[in-house]
Protein backbone atom coordinates (compact mmCIF):
# COMPACT_ATOMS: atom_id res chain seq x y z
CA UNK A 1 -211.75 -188.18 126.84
CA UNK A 2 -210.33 -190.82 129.06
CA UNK A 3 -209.23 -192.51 125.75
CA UNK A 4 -207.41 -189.72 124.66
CA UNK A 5 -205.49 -189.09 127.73
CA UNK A 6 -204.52 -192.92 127.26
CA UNK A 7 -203.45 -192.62 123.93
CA UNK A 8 -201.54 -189.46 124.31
CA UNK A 9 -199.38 -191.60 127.46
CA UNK A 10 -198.70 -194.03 125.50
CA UNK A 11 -197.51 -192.66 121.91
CA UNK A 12 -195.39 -190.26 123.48
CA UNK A 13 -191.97 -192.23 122.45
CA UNK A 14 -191.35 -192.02 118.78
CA UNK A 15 -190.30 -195.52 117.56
CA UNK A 16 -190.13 -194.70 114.11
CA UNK A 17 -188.26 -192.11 112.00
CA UNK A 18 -189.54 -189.08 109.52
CA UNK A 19 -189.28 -191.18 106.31
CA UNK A 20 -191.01 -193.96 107.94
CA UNK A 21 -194.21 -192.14 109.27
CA UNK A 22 -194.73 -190.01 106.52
CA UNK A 23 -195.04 -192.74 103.93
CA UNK A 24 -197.00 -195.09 106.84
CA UNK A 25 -199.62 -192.21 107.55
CA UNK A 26 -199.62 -191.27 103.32
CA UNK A 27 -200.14 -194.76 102.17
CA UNK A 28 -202.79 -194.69 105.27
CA UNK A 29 -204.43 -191.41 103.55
CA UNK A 30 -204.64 -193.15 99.99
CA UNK A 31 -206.36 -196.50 101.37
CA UNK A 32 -208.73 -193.89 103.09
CA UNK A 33 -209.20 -192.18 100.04
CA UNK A 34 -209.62 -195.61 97.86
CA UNK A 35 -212.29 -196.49 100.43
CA UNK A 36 -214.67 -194.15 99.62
CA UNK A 37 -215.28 -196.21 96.73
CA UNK A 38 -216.89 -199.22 99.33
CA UNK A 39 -213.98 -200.66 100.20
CA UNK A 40 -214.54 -200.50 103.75
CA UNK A 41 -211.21 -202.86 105.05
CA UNK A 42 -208.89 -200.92 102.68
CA UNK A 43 -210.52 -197.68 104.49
CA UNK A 44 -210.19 -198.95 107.71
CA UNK A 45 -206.77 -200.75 107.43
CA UNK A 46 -205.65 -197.06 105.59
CA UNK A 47 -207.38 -194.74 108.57
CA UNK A 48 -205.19 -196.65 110.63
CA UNK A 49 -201.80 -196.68 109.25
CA UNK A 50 -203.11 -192.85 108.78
CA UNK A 51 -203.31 -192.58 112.77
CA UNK A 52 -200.17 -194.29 113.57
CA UNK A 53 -197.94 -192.44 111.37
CA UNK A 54 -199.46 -188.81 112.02
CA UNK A 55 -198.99 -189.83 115.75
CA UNK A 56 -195.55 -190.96 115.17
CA UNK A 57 -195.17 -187.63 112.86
CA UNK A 58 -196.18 -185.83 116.35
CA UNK A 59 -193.67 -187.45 118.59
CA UNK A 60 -191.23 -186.40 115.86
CA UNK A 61 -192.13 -182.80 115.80
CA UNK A 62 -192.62 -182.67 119.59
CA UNK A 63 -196.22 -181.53 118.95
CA UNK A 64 -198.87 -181.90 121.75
CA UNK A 65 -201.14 -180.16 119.75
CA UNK A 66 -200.82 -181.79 116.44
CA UNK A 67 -200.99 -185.51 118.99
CA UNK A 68 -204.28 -184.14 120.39
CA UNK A 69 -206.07 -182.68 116.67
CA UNK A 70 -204.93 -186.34 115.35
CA UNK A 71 -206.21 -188.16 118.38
CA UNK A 72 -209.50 -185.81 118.95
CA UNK A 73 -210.23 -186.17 115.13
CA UNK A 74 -209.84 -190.07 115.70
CA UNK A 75 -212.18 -189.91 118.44
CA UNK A 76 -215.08 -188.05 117.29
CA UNK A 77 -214.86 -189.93 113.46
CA UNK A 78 -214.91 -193.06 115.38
CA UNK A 79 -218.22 -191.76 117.66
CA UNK A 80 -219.81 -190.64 114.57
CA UNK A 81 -219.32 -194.12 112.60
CA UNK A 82 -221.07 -195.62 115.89
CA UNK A 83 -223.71 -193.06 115.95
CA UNK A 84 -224.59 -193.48 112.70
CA UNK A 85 -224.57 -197.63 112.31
CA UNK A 86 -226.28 -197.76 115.85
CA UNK A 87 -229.24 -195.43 113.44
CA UNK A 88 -229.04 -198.05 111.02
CA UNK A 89 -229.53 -201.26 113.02
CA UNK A 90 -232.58 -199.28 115.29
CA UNK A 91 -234.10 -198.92 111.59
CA UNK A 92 -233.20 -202.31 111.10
CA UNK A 93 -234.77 -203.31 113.90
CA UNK A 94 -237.96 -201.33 113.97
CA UNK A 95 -239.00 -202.05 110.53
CA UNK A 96 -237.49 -206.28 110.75
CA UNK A 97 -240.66 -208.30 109.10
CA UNK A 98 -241.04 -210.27 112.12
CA UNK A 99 -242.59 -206.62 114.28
CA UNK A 100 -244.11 -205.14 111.13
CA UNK A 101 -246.09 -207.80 109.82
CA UNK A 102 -246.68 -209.48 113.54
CA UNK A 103 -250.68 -210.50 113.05
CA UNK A 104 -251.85 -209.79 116.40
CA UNK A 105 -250.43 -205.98 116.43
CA UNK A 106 -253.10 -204.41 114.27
CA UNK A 107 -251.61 -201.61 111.40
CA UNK A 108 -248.06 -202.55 113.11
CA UNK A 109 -246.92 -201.53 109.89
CA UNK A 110 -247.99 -198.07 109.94
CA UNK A 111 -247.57 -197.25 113.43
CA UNK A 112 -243.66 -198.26 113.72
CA UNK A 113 -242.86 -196.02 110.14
CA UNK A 114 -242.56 -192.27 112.16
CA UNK A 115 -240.90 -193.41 114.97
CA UNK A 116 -238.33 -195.47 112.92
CA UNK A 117 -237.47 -192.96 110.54
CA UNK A 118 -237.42 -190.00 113.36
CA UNK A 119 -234.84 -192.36 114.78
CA UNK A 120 -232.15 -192.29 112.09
CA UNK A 121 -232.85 -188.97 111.41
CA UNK A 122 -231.83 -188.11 114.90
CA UNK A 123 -229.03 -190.34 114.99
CA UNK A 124 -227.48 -188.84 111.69
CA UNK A 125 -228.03 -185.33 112.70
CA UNK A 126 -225.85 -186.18 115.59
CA UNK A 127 -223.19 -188.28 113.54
CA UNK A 128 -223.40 -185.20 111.38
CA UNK A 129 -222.09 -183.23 114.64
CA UNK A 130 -219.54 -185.32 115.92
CA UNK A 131 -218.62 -186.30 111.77
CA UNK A 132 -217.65 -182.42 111.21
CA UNK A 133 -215.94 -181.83 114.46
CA UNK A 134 -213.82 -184.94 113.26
CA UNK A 135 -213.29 -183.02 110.45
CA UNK A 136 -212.22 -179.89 112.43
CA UNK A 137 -209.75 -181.82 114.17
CA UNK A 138 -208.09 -182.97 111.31
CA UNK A 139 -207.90 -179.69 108.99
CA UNK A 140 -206.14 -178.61 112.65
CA UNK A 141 -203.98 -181.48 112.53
CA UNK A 142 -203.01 -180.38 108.54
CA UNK A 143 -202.52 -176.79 109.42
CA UNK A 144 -199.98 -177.98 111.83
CA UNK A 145 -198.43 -179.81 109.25
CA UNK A 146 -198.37 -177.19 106.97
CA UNK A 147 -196.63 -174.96 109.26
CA UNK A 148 -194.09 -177.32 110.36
CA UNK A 149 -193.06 -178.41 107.09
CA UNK A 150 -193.67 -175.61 104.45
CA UNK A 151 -195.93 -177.52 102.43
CA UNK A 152 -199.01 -176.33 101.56
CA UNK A 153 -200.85 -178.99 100.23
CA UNK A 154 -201.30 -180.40 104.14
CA UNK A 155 -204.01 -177.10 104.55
CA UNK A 156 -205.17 -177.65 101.37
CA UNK A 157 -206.22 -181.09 101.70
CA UNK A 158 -207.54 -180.31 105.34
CA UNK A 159 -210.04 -177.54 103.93
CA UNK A 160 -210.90 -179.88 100.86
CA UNK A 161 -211.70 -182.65 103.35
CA UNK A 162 -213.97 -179.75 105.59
CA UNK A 163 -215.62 -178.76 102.72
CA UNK A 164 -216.58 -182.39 102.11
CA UNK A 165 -217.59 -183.02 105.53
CA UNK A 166 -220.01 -180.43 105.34
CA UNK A 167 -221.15 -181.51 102.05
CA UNK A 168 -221.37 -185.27 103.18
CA UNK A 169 -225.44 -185.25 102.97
CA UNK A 170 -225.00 -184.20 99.21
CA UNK A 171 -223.44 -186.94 97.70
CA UNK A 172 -220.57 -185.32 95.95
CA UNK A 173 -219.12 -184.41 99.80
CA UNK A 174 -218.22 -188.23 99.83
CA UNK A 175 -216.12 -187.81 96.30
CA UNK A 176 -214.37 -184.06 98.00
CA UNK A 177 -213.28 -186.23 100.95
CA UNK A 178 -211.64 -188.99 98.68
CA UNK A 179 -210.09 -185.83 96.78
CA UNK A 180 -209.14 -184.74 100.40
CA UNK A 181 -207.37 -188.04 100.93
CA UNK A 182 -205.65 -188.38 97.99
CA UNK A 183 -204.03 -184.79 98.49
CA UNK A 184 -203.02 -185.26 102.03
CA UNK A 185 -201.28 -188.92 101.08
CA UNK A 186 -199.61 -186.56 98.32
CA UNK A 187 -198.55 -184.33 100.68
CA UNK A 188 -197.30 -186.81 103.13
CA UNK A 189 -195.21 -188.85 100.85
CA UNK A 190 -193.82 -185.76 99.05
CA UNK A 191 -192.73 -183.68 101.73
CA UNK A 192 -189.20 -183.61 102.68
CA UNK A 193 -187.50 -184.29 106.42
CA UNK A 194 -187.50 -180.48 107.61
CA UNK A 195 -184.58 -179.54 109.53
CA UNK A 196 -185.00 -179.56 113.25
């Protein structure tokens, strides 16, 4: 949580105004949205605009909380990505032809088939964890927004992207998300400069 405590000191200072953020983080929500389709640097390049403007969107509002759901949801989506391609290369690894098929380990490829497989199960059930308190963080983060500026798509798309996370596993959680997305980009370049 170090990182957090970093982040939070240093995007304290708003450098940009309403307009600007809003249309930076919903631009950021679309790309993250489109990238659902396997368009991973649109996603990326889109989750980060996404960041930066909700953070900016924070400094405007004067919102430690909504700064911390944004950061915290960051955080843990970011831990769960790791988690989850650090299960795919130990796979990767186990099962690479050069161990399974090695001729002086006898039935080397039946012994290394559990173990592998128990591996990225393990490692998904905890990106599944820190995935869906990601996605906690960020229906939080929408609430906020919701509240603050009287538009109700913000919760909407934050339950439609919890839903999703929780229906991830299933493959039509990946297609709720990009619905999620697209609705909280909607929201965030539709919603009008509320009056302070």
């Amino acid at each position: 949580m170090l990182i957090a405590k970093y982040l939070k000191m240093m995007l304290r200072i708003s450098l940009m105004s309403f307009d600007s953020a809003k249309v930076l983080a919903g631009v950021g929500a679309i790309l993250a949205g489109v990238g659902v389709f396997g368009y991973v640097v649109p996603s990326i390049i889109g989750i980060i605009l996404f960041l930066i403007g909700m953070l900016e969107l924070a400094n405007y509002f004067n919102d430690s909380r909504l700064r911390s759901d944004v950061i915290y949801w960051f955080i843990f989506g970011l831990i769960a990505l790791i988690l989850l391609a650090s299960g795919i290369m130990a796979l990767v690894v186990v099962y690479h032809p050069a161990i399974v098929t090695h001729p002086m380990i006898p039935y080397s490829g039946m012994r290394f088939i559990f173990p592998g497989l128990l591996t990225l199960v393990i490692f998904i059930i905890i990106a599944a964890v820190f995935f869906l308190l990601s996605a906690i963080y960020l229906r939080r983060a929408m609430e906020t927004m919701s509240t603050r500026t009287n538009e109700s798509l913000f919760s909407t798309g934050g339950l439609i992207y919890l839903i999703g996370a929780v229906l991830t596993f299933i493959v039509i959680g990946v297609f709720i998300i990009m619905i999620a997305w697209i609705i909280i980009g909607v929201a965030l370049l539709s919603v009008k400069e509320p009056s302070k």
